[in-house]
PDB file of N, CA and C in Angstrom:
ATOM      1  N   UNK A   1     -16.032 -18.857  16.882  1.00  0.00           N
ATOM      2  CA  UNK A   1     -16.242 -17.439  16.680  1.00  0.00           C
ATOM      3  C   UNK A   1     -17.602 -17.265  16.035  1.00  0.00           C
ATOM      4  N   UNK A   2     -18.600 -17.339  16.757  1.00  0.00           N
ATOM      5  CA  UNK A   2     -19.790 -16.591  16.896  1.00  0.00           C
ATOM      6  C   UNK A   2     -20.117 -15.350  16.139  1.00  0.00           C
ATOM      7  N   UNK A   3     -20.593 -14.921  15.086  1.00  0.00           N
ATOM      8  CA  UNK A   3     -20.941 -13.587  14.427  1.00  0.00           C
ATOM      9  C   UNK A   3     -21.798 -13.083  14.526  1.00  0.00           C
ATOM     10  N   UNK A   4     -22.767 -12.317  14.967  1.00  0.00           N
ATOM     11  CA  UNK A   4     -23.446 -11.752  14.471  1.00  0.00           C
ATOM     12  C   UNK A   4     -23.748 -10.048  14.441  1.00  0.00           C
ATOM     13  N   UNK A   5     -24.451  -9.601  13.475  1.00  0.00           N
ATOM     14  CA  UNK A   5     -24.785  -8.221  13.372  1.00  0.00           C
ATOM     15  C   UNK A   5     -25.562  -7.342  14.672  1.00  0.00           C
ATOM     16  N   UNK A   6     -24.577  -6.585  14.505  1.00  0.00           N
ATOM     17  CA  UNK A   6     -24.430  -5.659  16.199  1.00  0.00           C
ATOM     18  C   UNK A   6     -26.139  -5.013  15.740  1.00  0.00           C
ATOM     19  N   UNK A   7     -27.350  -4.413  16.236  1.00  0.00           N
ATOM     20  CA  UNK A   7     -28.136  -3.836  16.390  1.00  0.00           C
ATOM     21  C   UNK A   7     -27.898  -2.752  15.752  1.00  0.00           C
ATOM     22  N   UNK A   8     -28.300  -2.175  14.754  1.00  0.00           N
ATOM     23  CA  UNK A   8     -28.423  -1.077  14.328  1.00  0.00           C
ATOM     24  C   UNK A   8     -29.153   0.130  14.423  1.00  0.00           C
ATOM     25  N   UNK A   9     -29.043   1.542  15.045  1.00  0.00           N
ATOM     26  CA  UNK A   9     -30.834   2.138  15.053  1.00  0.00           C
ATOM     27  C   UNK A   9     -30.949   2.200  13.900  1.00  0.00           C
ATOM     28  N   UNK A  10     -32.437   2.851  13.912  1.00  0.00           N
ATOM     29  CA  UNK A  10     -32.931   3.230  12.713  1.00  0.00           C
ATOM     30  C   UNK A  10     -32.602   4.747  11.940  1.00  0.00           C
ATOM     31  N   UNK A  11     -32.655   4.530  10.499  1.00  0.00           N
ATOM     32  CA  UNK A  11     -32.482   5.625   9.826  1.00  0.00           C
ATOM     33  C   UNK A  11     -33.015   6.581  10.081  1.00  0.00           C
ATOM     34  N   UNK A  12     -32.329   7.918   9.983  1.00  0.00           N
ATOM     35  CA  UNK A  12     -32.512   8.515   9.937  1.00  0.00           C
ATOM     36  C   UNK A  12     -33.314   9.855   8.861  1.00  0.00           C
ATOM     37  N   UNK A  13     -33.902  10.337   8.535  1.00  0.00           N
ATOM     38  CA  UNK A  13     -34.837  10.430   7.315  1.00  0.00           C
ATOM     39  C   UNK A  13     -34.047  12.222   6.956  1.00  0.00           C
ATOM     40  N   UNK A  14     -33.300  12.132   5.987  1.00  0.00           N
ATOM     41  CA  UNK A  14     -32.443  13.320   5.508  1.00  0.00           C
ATOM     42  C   UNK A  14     -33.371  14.245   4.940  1.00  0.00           C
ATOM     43  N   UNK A  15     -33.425  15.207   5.818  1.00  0.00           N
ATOM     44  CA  UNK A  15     -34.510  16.421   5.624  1.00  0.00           C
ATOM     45  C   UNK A  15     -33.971  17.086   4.149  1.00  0.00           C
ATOM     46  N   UNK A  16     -33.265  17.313   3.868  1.00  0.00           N
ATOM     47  CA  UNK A  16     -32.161  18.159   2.708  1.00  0.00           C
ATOM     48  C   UNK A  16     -32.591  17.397   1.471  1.00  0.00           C
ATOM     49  N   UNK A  17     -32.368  16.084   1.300  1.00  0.00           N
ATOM     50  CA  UNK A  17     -32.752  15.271  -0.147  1.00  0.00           C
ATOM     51  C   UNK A  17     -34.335  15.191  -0.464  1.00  0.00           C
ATOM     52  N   UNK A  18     -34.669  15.038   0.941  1.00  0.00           N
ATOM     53  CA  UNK A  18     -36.620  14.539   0.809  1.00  0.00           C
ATOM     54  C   UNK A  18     -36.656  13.618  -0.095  1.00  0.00           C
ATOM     55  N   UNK A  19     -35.831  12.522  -0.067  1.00  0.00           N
ATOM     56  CA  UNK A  19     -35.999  11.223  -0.705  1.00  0.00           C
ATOM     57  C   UNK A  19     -36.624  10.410   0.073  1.00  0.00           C
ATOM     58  N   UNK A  20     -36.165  10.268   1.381  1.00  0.00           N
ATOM     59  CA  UNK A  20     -36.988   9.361   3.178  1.00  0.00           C
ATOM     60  C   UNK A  20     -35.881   8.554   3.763  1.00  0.00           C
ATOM     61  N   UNK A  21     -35.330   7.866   4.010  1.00  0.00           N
ATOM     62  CA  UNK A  21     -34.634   7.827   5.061  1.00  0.00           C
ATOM     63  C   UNK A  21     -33.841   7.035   4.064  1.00  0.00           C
ATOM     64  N   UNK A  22     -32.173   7.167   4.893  1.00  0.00           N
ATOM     65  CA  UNK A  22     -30.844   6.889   4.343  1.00  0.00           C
ATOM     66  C   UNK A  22     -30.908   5.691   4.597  1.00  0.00           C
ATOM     67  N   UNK A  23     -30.167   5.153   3.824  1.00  0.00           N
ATOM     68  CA  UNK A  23     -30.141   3.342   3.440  1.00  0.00           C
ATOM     69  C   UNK A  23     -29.193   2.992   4.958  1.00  0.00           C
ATOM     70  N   UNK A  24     -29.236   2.201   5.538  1.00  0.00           N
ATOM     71  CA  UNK A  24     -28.684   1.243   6.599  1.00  0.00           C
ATOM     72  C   UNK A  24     -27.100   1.407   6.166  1.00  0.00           C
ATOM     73  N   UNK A  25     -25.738   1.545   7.026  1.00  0.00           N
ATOM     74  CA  UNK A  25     -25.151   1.105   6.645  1.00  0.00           C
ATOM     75  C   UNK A  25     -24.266  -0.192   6.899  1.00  0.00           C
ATOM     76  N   UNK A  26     -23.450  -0.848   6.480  1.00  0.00           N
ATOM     77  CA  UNK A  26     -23.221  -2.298   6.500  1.00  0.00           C
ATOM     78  C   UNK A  26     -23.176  -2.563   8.193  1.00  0.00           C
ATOM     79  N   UNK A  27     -23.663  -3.464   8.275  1.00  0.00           N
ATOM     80  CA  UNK A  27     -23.230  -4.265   9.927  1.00  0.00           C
ATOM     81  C   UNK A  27     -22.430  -4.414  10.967  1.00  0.00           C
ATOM     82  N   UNK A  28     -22.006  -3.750  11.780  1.00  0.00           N
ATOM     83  CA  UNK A  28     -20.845  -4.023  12.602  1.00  0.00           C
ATOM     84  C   UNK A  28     -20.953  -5.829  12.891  1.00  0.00           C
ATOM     85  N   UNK A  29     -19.795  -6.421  12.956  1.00  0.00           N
ATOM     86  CA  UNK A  29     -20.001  -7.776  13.545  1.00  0.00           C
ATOM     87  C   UNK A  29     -19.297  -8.034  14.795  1.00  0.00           C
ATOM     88  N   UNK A  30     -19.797  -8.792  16.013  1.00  0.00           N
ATOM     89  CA  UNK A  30     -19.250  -8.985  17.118  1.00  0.00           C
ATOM     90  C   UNK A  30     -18.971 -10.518  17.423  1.00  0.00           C
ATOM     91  N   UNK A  31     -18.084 -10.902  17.863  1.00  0.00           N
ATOM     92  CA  UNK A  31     -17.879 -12.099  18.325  1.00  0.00           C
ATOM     93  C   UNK A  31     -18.997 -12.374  19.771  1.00  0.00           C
ATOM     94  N   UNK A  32     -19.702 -13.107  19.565  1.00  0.00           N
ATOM     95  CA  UNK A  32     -20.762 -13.557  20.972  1.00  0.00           C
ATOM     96  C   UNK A  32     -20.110 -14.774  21.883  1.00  0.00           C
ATOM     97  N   UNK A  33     -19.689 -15.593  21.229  1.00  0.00           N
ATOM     98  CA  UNK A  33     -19.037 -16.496  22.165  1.00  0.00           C
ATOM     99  C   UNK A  33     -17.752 -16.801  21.797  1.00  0.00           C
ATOM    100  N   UNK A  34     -16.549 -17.770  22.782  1.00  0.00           N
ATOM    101  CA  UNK A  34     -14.993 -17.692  22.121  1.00  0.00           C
ATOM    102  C   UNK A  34     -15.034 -18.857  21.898  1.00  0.00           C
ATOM    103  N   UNK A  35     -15.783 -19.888  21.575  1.00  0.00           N
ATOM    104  CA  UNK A  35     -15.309 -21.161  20.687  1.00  0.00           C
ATOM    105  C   UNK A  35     -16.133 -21.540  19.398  1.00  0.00           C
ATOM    106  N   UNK A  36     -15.631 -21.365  18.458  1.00  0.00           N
ATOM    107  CA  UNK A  36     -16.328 -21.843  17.389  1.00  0.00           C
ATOM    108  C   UNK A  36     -16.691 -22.916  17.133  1.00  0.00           C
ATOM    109  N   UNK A  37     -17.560 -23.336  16.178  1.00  0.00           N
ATOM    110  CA  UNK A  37     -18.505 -24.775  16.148  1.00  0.00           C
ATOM    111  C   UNK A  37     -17.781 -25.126  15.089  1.00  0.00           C
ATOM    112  N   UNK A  38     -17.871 -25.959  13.894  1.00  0.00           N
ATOM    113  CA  UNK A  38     -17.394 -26.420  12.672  1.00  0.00           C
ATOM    114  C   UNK A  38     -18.069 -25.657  11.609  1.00  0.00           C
ATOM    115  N   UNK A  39     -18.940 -25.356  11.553  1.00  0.00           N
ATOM    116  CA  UNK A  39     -19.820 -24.861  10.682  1.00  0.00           C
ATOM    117  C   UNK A  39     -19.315 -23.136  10.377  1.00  0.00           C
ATOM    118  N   UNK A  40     -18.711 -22.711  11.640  1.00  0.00           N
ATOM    119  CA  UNK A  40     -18.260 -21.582  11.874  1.00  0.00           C
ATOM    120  C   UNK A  40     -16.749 -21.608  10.899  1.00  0.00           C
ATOM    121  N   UNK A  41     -15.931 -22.438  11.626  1.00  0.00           N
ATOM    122  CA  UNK A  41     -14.478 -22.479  11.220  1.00  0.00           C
ATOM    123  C   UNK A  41     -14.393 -22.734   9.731  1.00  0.00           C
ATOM    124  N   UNK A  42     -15.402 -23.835   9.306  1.00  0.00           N
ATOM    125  CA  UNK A  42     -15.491 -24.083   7.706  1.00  0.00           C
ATOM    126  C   UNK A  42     -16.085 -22.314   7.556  1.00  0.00           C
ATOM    127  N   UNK A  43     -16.667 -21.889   7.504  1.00  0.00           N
ATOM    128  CA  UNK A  43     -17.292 -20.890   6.779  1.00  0.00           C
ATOM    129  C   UNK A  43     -16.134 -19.852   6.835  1.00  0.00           C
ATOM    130  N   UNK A  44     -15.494 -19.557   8.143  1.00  0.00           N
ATOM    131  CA  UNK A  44     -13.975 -18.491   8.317  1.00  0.00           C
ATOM    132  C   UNK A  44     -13.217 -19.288   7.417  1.00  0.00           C
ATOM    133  N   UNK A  45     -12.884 -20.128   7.526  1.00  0.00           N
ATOM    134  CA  UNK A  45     -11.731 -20.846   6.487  1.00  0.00           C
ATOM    135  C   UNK A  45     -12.299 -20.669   4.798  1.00  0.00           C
ATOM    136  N   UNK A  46     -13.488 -20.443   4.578  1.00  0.00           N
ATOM    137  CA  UNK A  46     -13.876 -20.256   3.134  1.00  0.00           C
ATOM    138  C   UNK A  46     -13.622 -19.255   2.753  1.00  0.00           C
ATOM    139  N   UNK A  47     -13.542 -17.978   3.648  1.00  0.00           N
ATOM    140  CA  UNK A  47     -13.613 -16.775   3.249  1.00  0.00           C
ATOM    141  C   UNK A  47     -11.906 -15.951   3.228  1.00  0.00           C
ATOM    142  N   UNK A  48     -11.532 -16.732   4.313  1.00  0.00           N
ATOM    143  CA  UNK A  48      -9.795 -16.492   3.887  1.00  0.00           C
ATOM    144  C   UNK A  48      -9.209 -17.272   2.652  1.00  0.00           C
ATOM    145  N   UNK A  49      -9.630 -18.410   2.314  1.00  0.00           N
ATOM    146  CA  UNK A  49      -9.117 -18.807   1.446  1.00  0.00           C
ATOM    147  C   UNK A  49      -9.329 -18.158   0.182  1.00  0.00           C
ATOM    148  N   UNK A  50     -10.516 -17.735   0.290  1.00  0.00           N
ATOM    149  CA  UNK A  50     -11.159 -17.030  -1.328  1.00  0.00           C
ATOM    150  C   UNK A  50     -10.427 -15.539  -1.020  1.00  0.00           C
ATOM    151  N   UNK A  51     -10.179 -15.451   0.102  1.00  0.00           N
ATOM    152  CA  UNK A  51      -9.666 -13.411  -0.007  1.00  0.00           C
ATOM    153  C   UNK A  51      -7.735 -13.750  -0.370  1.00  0.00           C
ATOM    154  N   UNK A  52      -7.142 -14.593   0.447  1.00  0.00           N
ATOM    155  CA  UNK A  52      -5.851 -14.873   0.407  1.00  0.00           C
ATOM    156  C   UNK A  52      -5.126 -15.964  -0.521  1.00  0.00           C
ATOM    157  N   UNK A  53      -5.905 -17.112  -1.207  1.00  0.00           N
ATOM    158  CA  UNK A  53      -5.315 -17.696  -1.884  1.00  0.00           C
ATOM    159  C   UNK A  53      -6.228 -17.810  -3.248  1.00  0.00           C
ATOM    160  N   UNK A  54      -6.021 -16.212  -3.777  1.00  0.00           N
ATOM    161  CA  UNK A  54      -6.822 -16.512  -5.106  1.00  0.00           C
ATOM    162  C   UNK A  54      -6.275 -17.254  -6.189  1.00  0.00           C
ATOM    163  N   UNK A  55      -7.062 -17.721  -6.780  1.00  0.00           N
ATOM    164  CA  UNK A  55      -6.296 -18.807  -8.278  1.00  0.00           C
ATOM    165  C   UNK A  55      -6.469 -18.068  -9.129  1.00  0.00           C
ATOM    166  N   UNK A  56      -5.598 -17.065  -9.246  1.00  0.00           N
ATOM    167  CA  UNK A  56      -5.504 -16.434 -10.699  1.00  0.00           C
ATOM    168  C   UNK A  56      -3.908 -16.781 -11.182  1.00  0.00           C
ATOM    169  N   UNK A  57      -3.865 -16.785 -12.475  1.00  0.00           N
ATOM    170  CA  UNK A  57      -2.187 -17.045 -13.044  1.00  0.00           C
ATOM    171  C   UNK A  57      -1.161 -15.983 -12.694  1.00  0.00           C
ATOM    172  N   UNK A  58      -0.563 -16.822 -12.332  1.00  0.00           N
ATOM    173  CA  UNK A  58       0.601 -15.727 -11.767  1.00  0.00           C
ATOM    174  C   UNK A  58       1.263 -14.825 -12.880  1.00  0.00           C
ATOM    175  N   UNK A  59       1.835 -14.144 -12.833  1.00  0.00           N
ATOM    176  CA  UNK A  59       2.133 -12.442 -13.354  1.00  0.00           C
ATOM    177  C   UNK A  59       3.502 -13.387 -14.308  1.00  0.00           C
ATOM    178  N   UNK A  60       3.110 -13.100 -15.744  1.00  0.00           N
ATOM    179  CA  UNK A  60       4.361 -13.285 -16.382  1.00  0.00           C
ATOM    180  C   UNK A  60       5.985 -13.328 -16.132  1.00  0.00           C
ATOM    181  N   UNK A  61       6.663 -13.824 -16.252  1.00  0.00           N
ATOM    182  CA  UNK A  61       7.828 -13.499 -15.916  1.00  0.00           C
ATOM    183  C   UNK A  61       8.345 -12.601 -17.116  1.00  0.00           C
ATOM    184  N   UNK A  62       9.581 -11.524 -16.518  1.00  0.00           N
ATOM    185  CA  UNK A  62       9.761 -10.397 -17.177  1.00  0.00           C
ATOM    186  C   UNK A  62      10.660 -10.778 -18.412  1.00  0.00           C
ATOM    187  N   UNK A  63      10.909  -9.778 -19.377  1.00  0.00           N
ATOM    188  CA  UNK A  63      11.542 -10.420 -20.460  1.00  0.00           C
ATOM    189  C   UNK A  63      12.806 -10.714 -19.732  1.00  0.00           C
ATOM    190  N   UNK A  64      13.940 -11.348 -20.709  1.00  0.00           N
ATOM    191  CA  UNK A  64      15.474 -11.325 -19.912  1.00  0.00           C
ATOM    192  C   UNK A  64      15.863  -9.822 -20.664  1.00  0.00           C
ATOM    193  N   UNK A  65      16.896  -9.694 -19.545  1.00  0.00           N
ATOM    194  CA  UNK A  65      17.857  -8.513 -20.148  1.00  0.00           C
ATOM    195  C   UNK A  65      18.301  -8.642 -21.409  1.00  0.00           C
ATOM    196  N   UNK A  66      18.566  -7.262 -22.548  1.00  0.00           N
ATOM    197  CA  UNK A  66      19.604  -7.458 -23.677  1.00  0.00           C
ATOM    198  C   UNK A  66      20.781  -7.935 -23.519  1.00  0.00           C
ATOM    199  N   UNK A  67      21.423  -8.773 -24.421  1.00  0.00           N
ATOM    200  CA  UNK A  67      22.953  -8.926 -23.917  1.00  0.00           C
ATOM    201  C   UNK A  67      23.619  -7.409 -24.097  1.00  0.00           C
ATOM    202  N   UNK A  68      24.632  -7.262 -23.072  1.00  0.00           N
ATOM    203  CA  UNK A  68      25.458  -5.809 -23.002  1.00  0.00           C
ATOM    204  C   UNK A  68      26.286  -5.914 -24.354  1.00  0.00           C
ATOM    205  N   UNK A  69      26.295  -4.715 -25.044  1.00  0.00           N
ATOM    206  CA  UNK A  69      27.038  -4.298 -26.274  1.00  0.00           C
ATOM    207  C   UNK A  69      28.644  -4.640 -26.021  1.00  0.00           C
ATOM    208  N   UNK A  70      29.696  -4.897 -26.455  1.00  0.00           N
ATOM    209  CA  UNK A  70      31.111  -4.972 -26.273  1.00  0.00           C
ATOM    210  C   UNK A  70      31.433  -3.710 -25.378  1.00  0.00           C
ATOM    211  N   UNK A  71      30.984  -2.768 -26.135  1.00  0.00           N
ATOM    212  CA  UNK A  71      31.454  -0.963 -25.645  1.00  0.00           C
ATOM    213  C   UNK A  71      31.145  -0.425 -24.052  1.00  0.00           C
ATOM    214  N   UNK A  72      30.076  -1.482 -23.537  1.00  0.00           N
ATOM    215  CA  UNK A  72      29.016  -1.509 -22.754  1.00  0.00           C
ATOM    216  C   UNK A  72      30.113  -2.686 -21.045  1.00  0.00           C
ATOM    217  N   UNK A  73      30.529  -3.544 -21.528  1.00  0.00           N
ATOM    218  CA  UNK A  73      31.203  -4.361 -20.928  1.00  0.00           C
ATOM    219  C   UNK A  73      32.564  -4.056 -20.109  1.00  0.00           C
ATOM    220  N   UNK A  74      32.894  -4.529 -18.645  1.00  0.00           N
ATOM    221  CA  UNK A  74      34.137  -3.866 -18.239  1.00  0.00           C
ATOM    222  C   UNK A  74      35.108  -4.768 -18.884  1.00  0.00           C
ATOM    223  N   UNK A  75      36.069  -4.197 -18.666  1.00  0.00           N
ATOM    224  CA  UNK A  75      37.184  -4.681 -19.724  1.00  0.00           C
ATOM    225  C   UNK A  75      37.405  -6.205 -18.685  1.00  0.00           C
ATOM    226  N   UNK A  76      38.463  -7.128 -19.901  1.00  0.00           N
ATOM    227  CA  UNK A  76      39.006  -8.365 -19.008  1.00  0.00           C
ATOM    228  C   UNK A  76      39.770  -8.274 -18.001  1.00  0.00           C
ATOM    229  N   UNK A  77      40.500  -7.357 -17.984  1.00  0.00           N
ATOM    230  CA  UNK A  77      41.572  -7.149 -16.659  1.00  0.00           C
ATOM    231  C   UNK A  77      41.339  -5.566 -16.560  1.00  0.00           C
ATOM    232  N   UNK A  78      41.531  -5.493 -15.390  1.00  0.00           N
ATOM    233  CA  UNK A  78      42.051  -3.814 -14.868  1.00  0.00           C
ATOM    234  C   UNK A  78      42.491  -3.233 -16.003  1.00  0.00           C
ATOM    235  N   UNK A  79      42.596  -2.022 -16.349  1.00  0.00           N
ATOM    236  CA  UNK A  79      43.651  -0.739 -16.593  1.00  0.00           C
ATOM    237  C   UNK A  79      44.281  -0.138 -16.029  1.00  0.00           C
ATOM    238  N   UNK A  80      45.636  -0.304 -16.542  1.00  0.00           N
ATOM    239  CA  UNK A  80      46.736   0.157 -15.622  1.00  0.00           C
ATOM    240  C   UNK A  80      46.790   1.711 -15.137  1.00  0.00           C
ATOM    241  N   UNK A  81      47.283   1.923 -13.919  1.00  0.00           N
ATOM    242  CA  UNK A  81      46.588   2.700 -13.253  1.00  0.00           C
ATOM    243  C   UNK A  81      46.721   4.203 -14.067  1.00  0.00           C
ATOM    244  N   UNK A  82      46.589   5.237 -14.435  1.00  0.00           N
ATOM    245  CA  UNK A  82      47.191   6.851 -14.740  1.00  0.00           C
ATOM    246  C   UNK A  82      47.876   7.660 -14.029  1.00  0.00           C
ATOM    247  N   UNK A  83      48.929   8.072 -14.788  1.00  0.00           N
ATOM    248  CA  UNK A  83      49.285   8.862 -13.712  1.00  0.00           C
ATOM    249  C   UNK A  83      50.972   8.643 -14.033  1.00  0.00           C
ATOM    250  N   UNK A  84      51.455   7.270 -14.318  1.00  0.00           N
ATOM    251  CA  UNK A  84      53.110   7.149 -14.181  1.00  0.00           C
ATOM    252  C   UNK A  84      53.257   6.426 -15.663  1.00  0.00           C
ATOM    253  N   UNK A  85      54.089   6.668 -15.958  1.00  0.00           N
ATOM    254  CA  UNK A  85      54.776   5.192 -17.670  1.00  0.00           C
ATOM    255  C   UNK A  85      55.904   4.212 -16.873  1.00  0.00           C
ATOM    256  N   UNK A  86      56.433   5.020 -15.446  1.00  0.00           N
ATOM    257  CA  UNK A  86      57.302   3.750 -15.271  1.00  0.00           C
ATOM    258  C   UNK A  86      56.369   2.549 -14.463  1.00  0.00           C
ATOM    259  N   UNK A  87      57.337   1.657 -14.168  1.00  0.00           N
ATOM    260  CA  UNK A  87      56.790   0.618 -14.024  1.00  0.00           C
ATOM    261  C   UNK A  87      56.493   0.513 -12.421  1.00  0.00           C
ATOM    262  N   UNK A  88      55.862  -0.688 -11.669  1.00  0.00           N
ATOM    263  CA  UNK A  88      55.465  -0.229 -10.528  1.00  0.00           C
ATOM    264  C   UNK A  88      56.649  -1.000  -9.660  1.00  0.00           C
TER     265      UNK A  88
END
């Protein structure tokens, strides 16, 4: 994969500011040929690696939860259902 910067015209000179002509803006890039050389693939492989596998420390892990209060906890067994006193 072949790169290079597509042709750009030239600036245009912004009558309104009368500063002189607007700065270039960044490069379109085109693929020129479909097999890359080594020099190519090392240089693509440098630039994904630095965009996708950055070495920064990974993100703390979060505190743990509080333990739940007694009041807070479902009971050990069911509660019997409401509604009747006799038995089922």
């Amino acid at each position: 994969m072949s790169t290079h910067p597509a042709p750009s015209p030239p600036p245009a000179p912004d009558p309104e500011s009368g500063a002189g002509p607007v700065p270039d803006p960044p490069p379109a890039w085109t693929i020129t040929r479909g097999r890359p050389d080594r020099a190519e693939t090392a240089a693509v492989l440098a630039v994904l690696t630095a965009w996708l596998g950055r070495t920064r420390a990974p993100a703390p892990a979060p505190p743990p939860p509080p333990a739940r209060a007694a009041w807070d906890r479902p009971p050990a067994r069911p509660l019997p259902r409401a509604g009747t006193w006799r038995p089922h």
